[in-house]
N, C-alpha and C. Protein backbone atom coordinates (compact mmCIF):
# COMPACT_ATOMS: atom_id res chain seq x y z
N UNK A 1 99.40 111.38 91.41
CA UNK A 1 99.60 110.54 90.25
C UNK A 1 101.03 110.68 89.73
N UNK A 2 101.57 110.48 90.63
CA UNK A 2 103.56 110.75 90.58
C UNK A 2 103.95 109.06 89.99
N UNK A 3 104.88 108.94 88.75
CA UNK A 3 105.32 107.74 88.94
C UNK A 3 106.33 107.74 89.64
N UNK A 4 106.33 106.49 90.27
CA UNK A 4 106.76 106.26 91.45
C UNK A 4 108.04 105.28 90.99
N UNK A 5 108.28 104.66 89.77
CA UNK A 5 109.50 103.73 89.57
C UNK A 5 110.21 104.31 88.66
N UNK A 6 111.54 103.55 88.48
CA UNK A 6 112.72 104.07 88.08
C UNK A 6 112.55 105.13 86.87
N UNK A 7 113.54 106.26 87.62
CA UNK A 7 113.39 107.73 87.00
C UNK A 7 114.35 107.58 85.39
N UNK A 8 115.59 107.14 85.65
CA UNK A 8 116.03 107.07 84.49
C UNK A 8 115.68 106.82 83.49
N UNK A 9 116.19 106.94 82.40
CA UNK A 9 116.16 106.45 80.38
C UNK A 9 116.60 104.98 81.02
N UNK A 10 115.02 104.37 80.64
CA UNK A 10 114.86 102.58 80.19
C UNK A 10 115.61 102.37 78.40
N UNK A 11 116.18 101.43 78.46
CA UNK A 11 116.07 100.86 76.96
C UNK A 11 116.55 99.44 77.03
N UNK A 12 116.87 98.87 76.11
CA UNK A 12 116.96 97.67 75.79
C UNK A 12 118.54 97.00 75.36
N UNK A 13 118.62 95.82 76.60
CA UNK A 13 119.55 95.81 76.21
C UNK A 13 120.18 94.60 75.25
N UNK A 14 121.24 94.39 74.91
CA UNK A 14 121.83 92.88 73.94
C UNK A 14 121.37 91.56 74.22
N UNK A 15 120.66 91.43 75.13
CA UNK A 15 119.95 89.91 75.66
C UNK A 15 118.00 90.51 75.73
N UNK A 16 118.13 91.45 75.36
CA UNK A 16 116.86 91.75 75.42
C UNK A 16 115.36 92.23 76.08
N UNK A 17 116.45 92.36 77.54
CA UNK A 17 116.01 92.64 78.50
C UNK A 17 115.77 94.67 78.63
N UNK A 18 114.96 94.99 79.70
CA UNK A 18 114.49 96.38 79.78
C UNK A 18 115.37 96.79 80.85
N UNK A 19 116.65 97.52 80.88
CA UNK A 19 117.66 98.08 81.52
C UNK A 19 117.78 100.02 81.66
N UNK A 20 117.80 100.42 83.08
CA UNK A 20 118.70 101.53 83.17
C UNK A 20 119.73 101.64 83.22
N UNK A 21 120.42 102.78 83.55
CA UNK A 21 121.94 102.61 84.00
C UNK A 21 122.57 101.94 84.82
N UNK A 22 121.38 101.78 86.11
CA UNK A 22 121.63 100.99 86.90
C UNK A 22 121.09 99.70 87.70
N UNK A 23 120.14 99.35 86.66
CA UNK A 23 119.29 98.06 87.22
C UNK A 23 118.40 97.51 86.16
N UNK A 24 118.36 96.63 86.30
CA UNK A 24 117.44 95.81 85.53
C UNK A 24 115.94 95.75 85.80
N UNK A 25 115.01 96.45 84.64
CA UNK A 25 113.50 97.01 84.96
C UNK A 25 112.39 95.65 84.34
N UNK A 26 113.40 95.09 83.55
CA UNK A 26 112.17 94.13 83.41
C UNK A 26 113.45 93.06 82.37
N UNK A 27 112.89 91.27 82.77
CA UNK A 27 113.76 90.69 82.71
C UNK A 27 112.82 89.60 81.24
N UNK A 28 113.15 89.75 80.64
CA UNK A 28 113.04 88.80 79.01
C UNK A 28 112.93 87.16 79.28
N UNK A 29 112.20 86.61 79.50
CA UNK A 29 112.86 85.00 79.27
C UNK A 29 113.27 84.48 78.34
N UNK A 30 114.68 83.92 78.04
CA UNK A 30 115.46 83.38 77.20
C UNK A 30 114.29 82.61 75.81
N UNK A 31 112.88 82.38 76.55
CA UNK A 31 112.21 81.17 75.90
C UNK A 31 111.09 82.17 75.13
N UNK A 32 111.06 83.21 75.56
CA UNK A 32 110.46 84.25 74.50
C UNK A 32 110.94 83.99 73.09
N UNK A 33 109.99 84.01 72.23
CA UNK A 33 110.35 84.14 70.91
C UNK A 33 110.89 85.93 70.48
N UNK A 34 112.11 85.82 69.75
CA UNK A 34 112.80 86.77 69.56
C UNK A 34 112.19 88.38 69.30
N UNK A 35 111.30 88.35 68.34
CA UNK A 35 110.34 89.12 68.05
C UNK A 35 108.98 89.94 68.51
N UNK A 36 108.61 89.01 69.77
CA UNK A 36 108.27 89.30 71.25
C UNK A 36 108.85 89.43 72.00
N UNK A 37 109.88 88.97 72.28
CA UNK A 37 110.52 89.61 73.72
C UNK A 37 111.12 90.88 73.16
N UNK A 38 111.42 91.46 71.79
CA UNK A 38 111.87 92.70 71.50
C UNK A 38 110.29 93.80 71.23
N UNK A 39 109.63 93.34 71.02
CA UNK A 39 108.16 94.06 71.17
C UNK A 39 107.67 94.76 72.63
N UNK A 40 108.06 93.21 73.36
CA UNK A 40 107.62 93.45 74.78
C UNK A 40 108.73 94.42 75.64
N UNK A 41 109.73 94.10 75.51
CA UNK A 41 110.93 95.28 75.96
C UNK A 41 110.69 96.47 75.24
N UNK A 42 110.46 96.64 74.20
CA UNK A 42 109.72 98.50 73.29
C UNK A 42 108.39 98.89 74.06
N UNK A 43 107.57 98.35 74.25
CA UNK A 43 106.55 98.78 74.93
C UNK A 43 107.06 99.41 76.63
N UNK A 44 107.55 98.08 77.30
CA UNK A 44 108.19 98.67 78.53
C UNK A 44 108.78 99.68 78.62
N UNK A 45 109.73 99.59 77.85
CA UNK A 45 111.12 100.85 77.94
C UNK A 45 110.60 102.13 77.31
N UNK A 46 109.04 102.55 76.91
CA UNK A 46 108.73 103.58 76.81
C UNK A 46 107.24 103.87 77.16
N UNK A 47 107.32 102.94 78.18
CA UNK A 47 105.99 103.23 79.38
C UNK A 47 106.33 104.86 80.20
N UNK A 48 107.16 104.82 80.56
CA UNK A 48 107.65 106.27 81.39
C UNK A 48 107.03 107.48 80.87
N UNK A 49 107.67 107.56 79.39
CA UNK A 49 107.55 108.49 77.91
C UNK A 49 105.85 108.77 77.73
N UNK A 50 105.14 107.53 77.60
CA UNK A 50 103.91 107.94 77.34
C UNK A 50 103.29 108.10 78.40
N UNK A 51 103.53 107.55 79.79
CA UNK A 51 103.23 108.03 80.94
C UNK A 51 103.10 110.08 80.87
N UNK A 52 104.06 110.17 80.87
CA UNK A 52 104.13 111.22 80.33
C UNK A 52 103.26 112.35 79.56
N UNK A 53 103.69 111.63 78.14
CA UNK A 53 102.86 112.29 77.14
C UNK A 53 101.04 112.16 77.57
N UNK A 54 100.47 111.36 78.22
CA UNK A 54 99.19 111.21 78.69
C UNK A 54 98.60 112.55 78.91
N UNK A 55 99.77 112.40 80.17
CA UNK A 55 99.54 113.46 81.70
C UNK A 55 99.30 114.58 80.98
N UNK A 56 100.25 114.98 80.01
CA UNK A 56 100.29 116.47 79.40
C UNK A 56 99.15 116.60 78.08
N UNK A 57 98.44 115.42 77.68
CA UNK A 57 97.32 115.62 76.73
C UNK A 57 95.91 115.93 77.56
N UNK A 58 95.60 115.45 79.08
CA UNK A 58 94.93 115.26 79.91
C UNK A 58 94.95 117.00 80.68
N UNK A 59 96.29 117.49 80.68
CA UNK A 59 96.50 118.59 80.82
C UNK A 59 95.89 119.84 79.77
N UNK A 60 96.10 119.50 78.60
CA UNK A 60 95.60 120.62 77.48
C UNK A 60 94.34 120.55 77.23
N UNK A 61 93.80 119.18 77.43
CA UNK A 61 92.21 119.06 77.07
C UNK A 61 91.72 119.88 78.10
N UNK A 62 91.95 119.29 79.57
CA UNK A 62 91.35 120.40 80.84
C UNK A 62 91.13 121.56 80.40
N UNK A 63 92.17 122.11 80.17
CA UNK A 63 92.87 123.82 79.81
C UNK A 63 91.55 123.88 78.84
N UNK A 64 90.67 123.38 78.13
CA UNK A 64 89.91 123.71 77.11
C UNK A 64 88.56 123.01 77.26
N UNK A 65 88.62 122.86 78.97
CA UNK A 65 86.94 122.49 79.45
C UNK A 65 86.63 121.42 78.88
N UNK A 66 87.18 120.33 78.84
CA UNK A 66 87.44 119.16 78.03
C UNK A 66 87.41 118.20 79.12
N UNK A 67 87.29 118.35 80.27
CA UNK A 67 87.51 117.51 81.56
C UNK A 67 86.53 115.99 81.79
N UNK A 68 85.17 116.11 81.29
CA UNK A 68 84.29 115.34 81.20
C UNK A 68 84.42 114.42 80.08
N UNK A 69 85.00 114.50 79.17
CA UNK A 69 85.05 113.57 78.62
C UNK A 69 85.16 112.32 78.73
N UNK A 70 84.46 111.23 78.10
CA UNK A 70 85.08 109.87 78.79
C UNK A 70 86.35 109.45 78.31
N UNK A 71 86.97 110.16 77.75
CA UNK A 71 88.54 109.61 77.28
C UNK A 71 89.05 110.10 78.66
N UNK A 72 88.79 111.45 78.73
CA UNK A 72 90.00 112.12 79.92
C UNK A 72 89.45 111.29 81.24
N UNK A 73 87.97 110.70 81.62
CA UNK A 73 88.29 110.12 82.71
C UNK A 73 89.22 108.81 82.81
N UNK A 74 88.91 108.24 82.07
CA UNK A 74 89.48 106.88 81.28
C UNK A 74 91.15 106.84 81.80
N UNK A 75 91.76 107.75 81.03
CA UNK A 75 92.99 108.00 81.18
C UNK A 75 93.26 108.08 82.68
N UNK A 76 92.75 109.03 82.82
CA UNK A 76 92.82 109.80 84.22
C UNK A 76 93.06 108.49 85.47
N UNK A 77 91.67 107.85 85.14
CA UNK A 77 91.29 106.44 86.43
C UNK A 77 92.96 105.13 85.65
N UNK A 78 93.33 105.41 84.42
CA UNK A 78 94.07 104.29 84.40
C UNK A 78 95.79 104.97 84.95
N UNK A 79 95.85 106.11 84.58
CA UNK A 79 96.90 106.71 85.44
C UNK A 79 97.23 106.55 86.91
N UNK A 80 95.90 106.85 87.08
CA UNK A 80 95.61 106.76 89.24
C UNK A 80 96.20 104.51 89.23
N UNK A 81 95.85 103.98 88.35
CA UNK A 81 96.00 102.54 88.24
C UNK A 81 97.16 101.83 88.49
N UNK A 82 97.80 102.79 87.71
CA UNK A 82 99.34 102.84 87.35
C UNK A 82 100.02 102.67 88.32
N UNK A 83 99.96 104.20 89.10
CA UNK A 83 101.16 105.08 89.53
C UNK A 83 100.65 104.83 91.08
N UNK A 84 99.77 104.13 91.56
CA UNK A 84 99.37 104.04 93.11
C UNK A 84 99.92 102.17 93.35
N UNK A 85 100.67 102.56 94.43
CA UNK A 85 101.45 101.34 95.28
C UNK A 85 100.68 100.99 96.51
């Protein structure tokens, strides 16, 4: 359950689009209304982050026999969703 796409800090750039340092991660259409396409680029550009933060809540619950839960499978099966090509 490795993500598998661009490792760098996503953010947003002056046209509104979801940018790394070196490529463009997700592209805005001009015809987006302003307020959505800056919603929709915030969500993207910190998919990685909560990717993240998941893994390591999924981690502490385990640690505390917490494994069965239907949140942690939930997570778990939408992670495997994610991160498999």
């Amino acid at each position: 359950m490795e993500f598998k796409g661009t490792k760098s800090k996503w953010y947003i750039n002056r046209y509104g689009n979801v940018v790394t340092e070196n490529e463009e991660v997700a592209y805005m259409p001009s015809l987006t209304k302003k307020e959505h396409k800056e919603a929709n680029a915030l969500l993207i550009s910190k998919a990685p982050e909560m990717l993240e933060m998941i893994k390591l809540l999924i981690d502490r619950l385990e640690e505390n026999d917490l494994k069965e839960l239907s949140a942690v499978k939930r997570a778990k099966y939408l992670i495997k969703e994610a991160t498999e090509i």
